[in-house]
Structure formats: C-alpha cells, structure tokens
Protein backbone atom coordinates (compact mmCIF):
# COMPACT_ATOMS: atom_id res chain seq x y z
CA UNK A 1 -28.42 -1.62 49.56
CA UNK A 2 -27.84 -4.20 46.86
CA UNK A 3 -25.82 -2.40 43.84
CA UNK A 4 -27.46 -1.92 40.65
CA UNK A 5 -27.51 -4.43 38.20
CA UNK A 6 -29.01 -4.35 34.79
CA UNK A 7 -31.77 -6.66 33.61
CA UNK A 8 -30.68 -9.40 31.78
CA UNK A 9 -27.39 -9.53 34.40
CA UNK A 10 -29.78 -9.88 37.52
CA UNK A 11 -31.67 -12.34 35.48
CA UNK A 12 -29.04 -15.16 35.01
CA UNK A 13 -27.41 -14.63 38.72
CA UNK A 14 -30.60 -13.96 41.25
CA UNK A 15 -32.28 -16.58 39.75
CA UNK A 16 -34.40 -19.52 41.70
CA UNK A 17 -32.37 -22.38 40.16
CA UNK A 18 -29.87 -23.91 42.09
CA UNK A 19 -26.94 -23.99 39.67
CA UNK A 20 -26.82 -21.42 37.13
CA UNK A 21 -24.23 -21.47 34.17
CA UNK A 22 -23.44 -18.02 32.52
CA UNK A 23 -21.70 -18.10 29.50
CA UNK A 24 -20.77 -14.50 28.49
CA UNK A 25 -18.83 -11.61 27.07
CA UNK A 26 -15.51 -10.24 28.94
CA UNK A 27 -16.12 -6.89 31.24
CA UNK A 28 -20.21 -8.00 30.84
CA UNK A 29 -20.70 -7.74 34.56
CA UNK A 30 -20.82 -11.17 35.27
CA UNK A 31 -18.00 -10.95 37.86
CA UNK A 32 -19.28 -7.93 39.11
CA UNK A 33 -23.05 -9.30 39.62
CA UNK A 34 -21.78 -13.13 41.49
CA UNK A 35 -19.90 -10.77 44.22
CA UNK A 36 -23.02 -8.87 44.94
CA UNK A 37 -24.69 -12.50 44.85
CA UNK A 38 -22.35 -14.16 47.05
CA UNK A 39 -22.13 -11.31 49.26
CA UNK A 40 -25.68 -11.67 50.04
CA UNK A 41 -25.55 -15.26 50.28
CA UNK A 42 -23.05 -14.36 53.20
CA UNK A 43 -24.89 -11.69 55.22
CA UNK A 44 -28.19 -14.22 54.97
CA UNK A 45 -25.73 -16.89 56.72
CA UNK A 46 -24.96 -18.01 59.86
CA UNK A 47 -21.52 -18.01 62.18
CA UNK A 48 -19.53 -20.54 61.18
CA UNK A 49 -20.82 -21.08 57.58
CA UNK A 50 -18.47 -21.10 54.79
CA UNK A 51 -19.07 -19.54 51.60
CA UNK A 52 -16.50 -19.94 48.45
CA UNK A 53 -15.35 -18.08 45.40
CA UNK A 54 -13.24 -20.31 43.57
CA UNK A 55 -10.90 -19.28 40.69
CA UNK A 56 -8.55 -20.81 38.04
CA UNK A 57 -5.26 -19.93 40.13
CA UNK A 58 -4.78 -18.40 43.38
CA UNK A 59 -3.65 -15.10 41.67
CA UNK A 60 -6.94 -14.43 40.40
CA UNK A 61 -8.68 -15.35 43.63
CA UNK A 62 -6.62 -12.51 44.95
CA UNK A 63 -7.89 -10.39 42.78
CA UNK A 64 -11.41 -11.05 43.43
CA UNK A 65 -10.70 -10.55 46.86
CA UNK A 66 -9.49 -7.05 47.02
CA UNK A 67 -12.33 -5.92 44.65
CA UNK A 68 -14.89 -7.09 46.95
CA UNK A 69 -13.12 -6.22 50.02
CA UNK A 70 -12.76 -2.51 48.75
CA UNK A 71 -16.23 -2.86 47.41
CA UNK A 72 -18.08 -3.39 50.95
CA UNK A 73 -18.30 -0.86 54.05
CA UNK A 74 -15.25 -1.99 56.07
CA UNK A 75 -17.12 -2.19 59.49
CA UNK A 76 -19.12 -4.94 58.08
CA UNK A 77 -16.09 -7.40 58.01
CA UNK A 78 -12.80 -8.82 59.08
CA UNK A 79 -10.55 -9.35 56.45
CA UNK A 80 -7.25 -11.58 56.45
CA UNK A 81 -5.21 -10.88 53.29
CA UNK A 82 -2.52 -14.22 54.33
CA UNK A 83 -5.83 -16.56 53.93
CA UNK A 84 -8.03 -14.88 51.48
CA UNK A 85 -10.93 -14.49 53.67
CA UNK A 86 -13.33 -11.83 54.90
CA UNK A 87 -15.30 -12.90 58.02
CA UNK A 88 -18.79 -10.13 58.36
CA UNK A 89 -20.27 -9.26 61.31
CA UNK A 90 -22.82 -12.46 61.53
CA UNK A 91 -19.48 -14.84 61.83
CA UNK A 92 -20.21 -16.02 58.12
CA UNK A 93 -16.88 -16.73 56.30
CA UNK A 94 -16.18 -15.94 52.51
CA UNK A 95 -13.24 -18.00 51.26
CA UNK A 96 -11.18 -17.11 47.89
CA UNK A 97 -9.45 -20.06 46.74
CA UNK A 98 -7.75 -20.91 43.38
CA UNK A 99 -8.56 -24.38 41.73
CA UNK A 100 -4.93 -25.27 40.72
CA UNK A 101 -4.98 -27.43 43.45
CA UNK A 102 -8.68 -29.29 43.10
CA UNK A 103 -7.49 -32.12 45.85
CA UNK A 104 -7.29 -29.00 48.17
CA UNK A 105 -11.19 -28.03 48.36
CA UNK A 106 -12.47 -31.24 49.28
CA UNK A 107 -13.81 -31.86 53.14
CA UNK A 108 -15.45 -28.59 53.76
CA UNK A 109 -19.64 -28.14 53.95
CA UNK A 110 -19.75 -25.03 51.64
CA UNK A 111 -23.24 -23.02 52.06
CA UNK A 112 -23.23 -21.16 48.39
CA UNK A 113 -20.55 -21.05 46.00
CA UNK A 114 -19.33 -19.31 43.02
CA UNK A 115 -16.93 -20.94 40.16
CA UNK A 116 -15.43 -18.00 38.31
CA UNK A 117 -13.63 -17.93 34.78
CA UNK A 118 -14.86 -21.69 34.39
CA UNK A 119 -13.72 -22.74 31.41
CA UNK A 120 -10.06 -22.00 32.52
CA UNK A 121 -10.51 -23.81 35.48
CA UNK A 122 -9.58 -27.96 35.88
CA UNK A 123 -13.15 -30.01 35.78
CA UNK A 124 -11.70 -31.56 38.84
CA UNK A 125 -12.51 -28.13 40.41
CA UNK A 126 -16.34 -28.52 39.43
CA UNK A 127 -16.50 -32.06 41.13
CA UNK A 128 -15.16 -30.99 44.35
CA UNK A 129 -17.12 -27.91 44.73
CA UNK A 130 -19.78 -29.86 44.09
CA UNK A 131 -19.61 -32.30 46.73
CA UNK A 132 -18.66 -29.48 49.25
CA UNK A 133 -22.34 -28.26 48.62
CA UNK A 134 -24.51 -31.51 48.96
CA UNK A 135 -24.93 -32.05 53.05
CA UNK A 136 -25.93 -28.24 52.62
CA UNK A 137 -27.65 -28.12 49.39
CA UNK A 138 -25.83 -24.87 48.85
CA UNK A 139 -26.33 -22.50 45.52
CA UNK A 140 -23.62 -22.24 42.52
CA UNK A 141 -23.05 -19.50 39.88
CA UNK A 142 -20.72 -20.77 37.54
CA UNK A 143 -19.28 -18.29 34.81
CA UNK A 144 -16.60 -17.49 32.21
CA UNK A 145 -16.11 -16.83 29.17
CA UNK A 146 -16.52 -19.66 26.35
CA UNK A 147 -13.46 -21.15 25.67
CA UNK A 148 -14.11 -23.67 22.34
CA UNK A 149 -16.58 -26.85 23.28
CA UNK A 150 -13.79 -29.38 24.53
CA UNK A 151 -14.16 -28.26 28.12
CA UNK A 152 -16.53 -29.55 31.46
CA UNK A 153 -17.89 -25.78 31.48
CA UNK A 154 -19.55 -25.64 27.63
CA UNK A 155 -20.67 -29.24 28.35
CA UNK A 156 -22.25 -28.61 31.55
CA UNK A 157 -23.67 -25.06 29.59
CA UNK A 158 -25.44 -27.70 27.44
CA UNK A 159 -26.73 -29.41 30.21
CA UNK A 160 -27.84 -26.44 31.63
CA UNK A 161 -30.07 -24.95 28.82
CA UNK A 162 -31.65 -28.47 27.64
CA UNK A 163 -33.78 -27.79 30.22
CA UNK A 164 -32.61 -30.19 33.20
CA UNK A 165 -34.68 -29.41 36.48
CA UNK A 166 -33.37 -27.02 39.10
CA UNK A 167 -30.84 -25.67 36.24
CA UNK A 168 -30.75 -21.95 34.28
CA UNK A 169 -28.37 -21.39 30.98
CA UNK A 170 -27.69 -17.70 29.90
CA UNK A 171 -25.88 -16.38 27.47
CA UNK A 172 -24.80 -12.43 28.06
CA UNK A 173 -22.86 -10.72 25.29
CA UNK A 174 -21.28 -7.76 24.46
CA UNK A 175 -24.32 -6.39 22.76
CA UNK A 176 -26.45 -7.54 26.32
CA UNK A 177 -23.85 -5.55 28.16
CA UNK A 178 -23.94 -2.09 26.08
CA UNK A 179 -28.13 -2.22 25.96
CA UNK A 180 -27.23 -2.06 29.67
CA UNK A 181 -25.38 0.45 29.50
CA UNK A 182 -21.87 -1.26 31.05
CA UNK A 183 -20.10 -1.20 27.62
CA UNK A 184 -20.14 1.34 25.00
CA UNK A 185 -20.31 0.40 21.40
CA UNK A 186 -16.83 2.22 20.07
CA UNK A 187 -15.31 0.20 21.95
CA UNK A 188 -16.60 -3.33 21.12
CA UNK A 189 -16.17 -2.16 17.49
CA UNK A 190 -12.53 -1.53 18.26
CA UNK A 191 -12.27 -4.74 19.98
CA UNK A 192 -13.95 -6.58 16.88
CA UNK A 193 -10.98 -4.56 14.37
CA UNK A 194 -7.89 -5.49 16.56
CA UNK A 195 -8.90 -9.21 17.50
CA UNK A 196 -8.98 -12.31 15.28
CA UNK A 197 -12.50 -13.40 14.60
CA UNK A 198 -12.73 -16.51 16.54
CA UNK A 199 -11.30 -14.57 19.65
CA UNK A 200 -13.67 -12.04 19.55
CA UNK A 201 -16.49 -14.27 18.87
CA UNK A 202 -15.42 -16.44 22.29
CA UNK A 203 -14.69 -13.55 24.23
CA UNK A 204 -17.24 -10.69 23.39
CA UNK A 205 -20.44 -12.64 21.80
CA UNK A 206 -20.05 -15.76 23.76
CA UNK A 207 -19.26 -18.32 20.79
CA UNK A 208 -17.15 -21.52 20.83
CA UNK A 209 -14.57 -21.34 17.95
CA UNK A 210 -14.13 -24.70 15.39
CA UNK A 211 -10.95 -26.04 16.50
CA UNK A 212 -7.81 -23.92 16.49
CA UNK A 213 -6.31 -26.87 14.75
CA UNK A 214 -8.80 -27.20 11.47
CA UNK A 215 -8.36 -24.77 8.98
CA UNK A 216 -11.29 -25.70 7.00
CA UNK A 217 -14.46 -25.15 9.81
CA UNK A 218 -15.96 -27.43 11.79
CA UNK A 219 -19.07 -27.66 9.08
CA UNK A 220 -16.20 -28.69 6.27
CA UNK A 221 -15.73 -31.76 8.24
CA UNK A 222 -19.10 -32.64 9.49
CA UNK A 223 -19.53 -33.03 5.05
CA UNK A 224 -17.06 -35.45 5.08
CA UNK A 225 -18.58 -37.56 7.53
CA UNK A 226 -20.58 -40.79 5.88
CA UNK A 227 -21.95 -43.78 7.26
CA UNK A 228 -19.69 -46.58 7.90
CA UNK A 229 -19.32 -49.07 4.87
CA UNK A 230 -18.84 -52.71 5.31
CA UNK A 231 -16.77 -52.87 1.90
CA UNK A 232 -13.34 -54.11 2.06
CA UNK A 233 -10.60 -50.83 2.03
CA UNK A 234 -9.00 -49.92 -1.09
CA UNK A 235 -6.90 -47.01 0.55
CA UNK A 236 -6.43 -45.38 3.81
CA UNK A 237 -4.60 -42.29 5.24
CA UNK A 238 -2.42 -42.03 8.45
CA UNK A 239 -2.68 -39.03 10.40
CA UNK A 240 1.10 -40.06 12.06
CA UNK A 241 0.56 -36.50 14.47
C-alpha cells in the first residue's frame, strides 16, 4: 500500500510530466514522497532494469539508502550495503549513488531516476543522468532546496514553470507542509527567530536570496542599471576584487 502523502506533495511527484522540478522547504516531504515514487517505479520494472537515486556526495546517498531500506518489508528485497543497492523480488535494481564523481554515472540505461538536494549537486550530475535516461525515456524528480539563482537547478526550475512541454514546476513551502499536517507552526516560527532572513527564506519558503556578496539588494542594483551611452568617459571605477 502506497504511504500517505498529502495533497499538494503527491501533486508535484505523481505527476504525468516526465521531468518534474520541486523547489521546496527543508523536512517538506519532498524526500520522503520521491522514495515512495521511485519505489514504485521499481516494483512496476522489470529484471535487470536499473533505477537511480542520485545525491550530492556518497554520504548522503547512504543515507537515503537506509531510510528506504528500513522503510520497505524486508522480504521484498535484497539489499547490499558495500554497493548501495536494493535488488526486489521482480530483479529490478535501485542504485544510490553520490554525484561527486559525475564522470562515474555515465554508460548505464537508467529506467526512472531521482536527483535529490539539486542545487548542491555539480550540473555535470544533471547532464549525465540525463543521457542515462534517453534510450529508455525514463522519468526524473529533481528536488532541493533553493540555493540563490546562480545554479543549473533554479535555472532549469525556470525552465520548468514557463511552461515547456512534458515539464511540471512546484514550489512546496513550509506553510504547504504544516496545512498538511507534516510541520507544525511553533516550530517554523522558531526556525524564522533563530535563522538569518535570507536562510530561512531559501530553506523554509523556497526563495533565492540577492547575492550573499551585495549588501544593498538585488533591486538596489537593478536602479543603477541604464542604457549604454555612446559618450566619451569622463570617469570610471575598478572593481580590482
């Protein structure tokens, strides 16, 4: 029996769309919802497919491993802890991998994939995965947490929800996650009193931060900006850093 999931959480990752980018609030589910997704994905499959969860370092692939191990009735699988793999009953393989190594997860025909904490991940990662899934025209789910805009995951985000064919955006926050009852409020209040603002606007409301480096705001600078004059200089600055 597939594990409940609230609505807007079911939403973004059992969707029709081939690739879905989820953009959303820590401890929102999104991890949580992609293992019952890829789990699926695996019991549907066939012996000898390969299905992947790929994460930023092989560390957290571990951990993603474990949970789902511990998560599904042991006499449905065979698990090798050395590899990172669980093998079910149908001969379908799930593979944990980390993406510190990108060169690494080229070669293999993957059948559905999913590309957690994404914006901590290389973008080399994205462009192998995504050639492991074209003779197969395998399913993504690619999620994290926003991490600023000057990354492959909030560009490809972009791409997703302007609408491009075949793609789904959503955005969950921490708000999303308490109307479904996985959060309670205390605690995101807490969270919003002990964390800077930019932080907690990244990692509970799912909003890029200016950059780190520009005290002003990003809209400070976007006043500055005129059209180019033709007029011969009378003074410059040099930005030597």
């Amino acid at each position: 029996h597939r594990p409940w999931l609230y609505k807007k959480q079911f939403d973004a990752i059992f969707c029709d769309e081939r690739y879905s980018v989820i953009e959303a609030s820590t401890k929102s589910g999104k991890t949580v919802g992609c293992m019952v997704w890829i789990t699926e994905k695996v019991l549907a499959g066939k012996e000898g497919q390969n299905f992947w969860w790929i994460a930023p370092i092989y560390g957290t692939a571990e951990i993603a491993y474990r949970r789902l191990k511990n998560a599904v009735p042991k006499e449905l699988y065979t698990a090798n802890g050395s590899a990172l793999t669980i093998t079910f009953l149908n001969g379908a393989t799930l593979w944990f991998k980390g993406g510190d190594k990108p060169d690494s997860l080229y070669g293999e025909d993957v059948y559905a994939a999913v590309i957690d904490e994404a914006s901590r991940c290389k973008e080399e990662v994205w462009h192998a995965v995504r050639s492991t899934l074209t003779a197969t025209r395998g399913h993504i789910r690619i999620i994290g947490n926003v991490k600023g805009r000057k990354n492959w995951a909030y560009q490809l985000a972009r791409k997703a929800e302007s609408g491009v064919p075949n793609w789904r955006f959503s955005k969950i926050t921490a708000h999303d996650a308490i109307e479904g009852g996985v959060l309670e409020d205390d605690e995101i209040r807490e969270a919003k009193r002990d964390l800077p603002d930019q932080i907690f606007k990244e990692l509970y409301l799912a909003e890029p931060s200016d950059d780190q480096g520009n005290p002003f705001g990003i809209d400070a600078i976007y006043k500055c900006v005129a059209p180019m004059s033709n007029k011969e200089p009378v003074c410059w600055g040099w930005d030597l850093a």
